[in-house]
Protein backbone atom coordinates (compact mmCIF):
# COMPACT_ATOMS: atom_id res chain seq x y z
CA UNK A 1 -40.04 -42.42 11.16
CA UNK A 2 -39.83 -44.75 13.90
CA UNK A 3 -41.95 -45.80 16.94
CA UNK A 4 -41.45 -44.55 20.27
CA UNK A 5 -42.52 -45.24 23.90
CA UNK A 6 -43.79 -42.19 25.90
CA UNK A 7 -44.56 -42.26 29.16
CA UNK A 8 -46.59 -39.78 31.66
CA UNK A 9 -47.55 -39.44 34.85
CA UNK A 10 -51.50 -38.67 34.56
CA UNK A 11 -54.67 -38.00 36.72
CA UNK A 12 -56.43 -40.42 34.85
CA UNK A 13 -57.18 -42.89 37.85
CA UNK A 14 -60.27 -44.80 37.44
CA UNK A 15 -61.77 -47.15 34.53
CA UNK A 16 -64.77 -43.67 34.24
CA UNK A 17 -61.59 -41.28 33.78
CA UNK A 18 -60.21 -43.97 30.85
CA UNK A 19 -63.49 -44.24 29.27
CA UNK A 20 -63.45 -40.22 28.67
CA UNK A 21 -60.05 -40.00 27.23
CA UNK A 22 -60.48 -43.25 25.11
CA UNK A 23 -62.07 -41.02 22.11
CA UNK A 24 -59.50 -38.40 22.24
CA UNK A 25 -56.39 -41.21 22.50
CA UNK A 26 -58.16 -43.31 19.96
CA UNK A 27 -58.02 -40.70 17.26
CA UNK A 28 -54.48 -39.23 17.52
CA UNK A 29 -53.05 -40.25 14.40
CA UNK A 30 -49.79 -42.08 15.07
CA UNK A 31 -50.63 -43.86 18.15
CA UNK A 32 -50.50 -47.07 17.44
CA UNK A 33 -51.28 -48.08 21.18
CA UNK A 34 -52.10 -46.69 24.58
CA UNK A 35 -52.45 -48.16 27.98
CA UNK A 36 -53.30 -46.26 31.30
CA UNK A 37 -51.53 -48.21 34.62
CA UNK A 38 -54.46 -46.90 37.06
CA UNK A 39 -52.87 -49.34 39.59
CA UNK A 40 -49.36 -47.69 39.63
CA UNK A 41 -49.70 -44.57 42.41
CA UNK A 42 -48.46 -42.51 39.12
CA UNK A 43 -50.95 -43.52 36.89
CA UNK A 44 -48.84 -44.39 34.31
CA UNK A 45 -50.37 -43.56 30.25
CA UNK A 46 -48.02 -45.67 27.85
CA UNK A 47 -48.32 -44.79 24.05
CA UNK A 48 -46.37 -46.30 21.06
CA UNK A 49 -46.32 -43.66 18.78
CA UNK A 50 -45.21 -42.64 15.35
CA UNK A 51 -44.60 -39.12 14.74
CA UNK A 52 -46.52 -37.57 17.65
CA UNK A 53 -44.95 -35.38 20.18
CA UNK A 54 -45.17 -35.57 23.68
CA UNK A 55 -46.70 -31.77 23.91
CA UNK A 56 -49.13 -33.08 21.26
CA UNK A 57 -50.05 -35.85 23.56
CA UNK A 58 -50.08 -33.34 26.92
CA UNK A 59 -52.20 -30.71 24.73
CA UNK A 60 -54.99 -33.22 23.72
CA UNK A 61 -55.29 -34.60 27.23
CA UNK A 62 -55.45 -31.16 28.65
CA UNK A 63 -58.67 -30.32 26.53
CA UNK A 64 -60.15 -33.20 27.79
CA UNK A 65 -59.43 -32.63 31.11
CA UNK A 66 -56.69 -34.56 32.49
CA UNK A 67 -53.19 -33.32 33.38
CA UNK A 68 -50.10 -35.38 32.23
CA UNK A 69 -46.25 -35.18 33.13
CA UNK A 70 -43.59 -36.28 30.61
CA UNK A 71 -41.45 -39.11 32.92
């Protein structure tokens, strides 16, 4: 399988709101790396990933309390 980029427009805008998804982002198996853009007005979450899906992703950051949008 190979890596992809996915991209989503979040409500994950401070370095508090990063903090409380880092647990749940850090232990999706096949993310190999994640970065939140708090700066861009979309709040941009980047993950490489390997065999995760982007409703995966959405579902995960849902329970913890954030919204996402696929971009």
């Amino acid at each position: 399988m190979e890596k992809q980029e996915l991209k989503f427009k979040t409500n994950i805008n401070c370095g508090g709101c990063v903090a409380s998804v880092k647990p749940h982002l850090d232990n999706i198996a096949g993310v190999s790396e994640w970065n939140v853009d708090t700066i861009n007005p979309d709040k941009i979450l980047t993950l490489k990933t390997e065999g995760v899906t982007s409703e995966q992703i959405i579902e995960i950051i849902r329970k913890a309390g954030f919204k996402l949008e696929k971009r």
